[in-house]
Protein backbone atom coordinates (compact mmCIF):
# COMPACT_ATOMS: atom_id res chain seq x y z
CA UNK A 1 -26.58 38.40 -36.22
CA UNK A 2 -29.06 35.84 -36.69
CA UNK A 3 -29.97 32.90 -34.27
CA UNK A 4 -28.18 30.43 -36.96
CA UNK A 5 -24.77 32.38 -36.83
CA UNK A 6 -24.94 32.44 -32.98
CA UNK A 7 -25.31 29.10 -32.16
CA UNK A 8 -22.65 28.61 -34.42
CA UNK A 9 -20.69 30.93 -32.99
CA UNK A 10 -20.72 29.25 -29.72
CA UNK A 11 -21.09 25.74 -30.74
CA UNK A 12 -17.35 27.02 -32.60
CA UNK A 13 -16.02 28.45 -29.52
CA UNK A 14 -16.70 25.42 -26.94
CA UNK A 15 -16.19 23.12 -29.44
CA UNK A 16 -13.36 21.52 -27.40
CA UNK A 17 -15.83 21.91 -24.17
CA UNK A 18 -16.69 23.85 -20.91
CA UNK A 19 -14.32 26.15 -19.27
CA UNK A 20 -15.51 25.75 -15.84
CA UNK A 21 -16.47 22.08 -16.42
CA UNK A 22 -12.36 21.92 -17.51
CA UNK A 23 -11.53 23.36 -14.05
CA UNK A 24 -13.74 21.31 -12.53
CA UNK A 25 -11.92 17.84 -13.88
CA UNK A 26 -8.33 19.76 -13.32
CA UNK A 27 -9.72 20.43 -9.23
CA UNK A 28 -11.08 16.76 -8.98
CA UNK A 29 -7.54 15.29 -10.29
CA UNK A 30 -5.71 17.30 -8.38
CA UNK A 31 -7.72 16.55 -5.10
CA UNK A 32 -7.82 12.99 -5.89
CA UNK A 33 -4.22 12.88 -6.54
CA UNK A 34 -3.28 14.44 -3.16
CA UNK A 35 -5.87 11.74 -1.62
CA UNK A 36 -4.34 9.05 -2.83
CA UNK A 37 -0.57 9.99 -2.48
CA UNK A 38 -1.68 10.60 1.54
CA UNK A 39 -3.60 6.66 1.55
CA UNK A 40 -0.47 5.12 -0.07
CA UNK A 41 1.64 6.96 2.69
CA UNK A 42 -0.26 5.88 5.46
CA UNK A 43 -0.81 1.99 3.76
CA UNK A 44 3.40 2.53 3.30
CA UNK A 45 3.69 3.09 6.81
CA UNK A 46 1.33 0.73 8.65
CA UNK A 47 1.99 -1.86 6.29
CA UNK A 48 6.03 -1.76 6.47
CA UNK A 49 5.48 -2.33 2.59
CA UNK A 50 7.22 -0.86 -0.55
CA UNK A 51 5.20 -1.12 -3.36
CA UNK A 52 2.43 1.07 -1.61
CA UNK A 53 5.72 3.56 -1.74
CA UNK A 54 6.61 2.47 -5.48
CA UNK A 55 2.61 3.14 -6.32
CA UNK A 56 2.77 6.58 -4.88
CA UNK A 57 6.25 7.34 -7.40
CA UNK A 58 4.74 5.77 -10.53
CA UNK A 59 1.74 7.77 -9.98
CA UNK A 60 3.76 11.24 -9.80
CA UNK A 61 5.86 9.91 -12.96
CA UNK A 62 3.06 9.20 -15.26
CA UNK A 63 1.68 12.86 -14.11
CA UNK A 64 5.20 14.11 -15.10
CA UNK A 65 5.56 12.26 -18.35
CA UNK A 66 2.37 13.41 -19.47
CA UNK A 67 3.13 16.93 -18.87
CA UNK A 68 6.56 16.87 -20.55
CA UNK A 69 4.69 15.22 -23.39
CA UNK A 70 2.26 17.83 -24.13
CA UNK A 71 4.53 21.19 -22.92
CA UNK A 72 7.97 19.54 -24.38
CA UNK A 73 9.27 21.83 -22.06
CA UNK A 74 13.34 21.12 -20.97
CA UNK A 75 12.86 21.05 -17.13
CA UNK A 76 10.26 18.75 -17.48
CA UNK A 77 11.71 16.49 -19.61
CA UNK A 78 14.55 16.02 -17.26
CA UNK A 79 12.47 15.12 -14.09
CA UNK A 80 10.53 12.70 -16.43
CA UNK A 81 14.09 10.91 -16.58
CA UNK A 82 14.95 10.95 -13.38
CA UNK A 83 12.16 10.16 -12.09
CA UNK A 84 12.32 6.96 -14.72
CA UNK A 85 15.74 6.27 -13.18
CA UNK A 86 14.22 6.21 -9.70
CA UNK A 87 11.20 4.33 -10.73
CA UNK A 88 12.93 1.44 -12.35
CA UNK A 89 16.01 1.13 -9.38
CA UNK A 90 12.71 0.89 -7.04
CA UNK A 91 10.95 -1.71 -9.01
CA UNK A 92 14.54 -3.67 -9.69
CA UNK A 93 14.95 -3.58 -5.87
CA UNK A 94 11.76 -4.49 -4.58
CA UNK A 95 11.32 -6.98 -7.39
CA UNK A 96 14.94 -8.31 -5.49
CA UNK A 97 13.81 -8.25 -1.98
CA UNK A 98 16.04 -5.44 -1.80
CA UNK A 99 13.78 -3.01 -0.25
């Protein structure tokens, strides 16, 4: 093999990027995720507010819908709509003065 063939090679094979630099955006969501589900806790419970709690839920939806989107898989599809249901009667209700 020539130098041509492989840097082509390579350029071929992280053409859709790093594997460590993939982990390392998978570890910083995931960290940040956890982060911000604890703040919105803690601002839900000093604050005696709901939406801080509504927040916290649409964040964990969107995280579902996007995985049912890209894995189609059954079981995910189904806690993407319940997880709608419960979004929307928490919205509805603090919208209301419900909550």
């Amino acid at each position: 093999m020539d130098k041509n063939e492989i840097l082509a090679k390579s350029r071929k094979e992280n053409k859709n990027g790093d594997e460590w630099q993939k982990d390392v955006f998978i570890k910083a969501y995931r960290f940040s995720s956890v982060a911000v589900t604890v703040l919105l806790g803690a601002f839900c419970l000093i604050k005696q507010d709901a939406g801080y709690l509504i927040l916290m839920f649409l964040m964990n939806f969107f995280k579902s819908f996007y995985c049912a989107i890209k894995l189609k898989r059954k079981i995910d599809i189904v806690l993407v709509l319940v997880e709608a249901v419960c979004c929307i009667l928490l919205i509805v209700m603090y919208i209301s003065g419900g909550i």
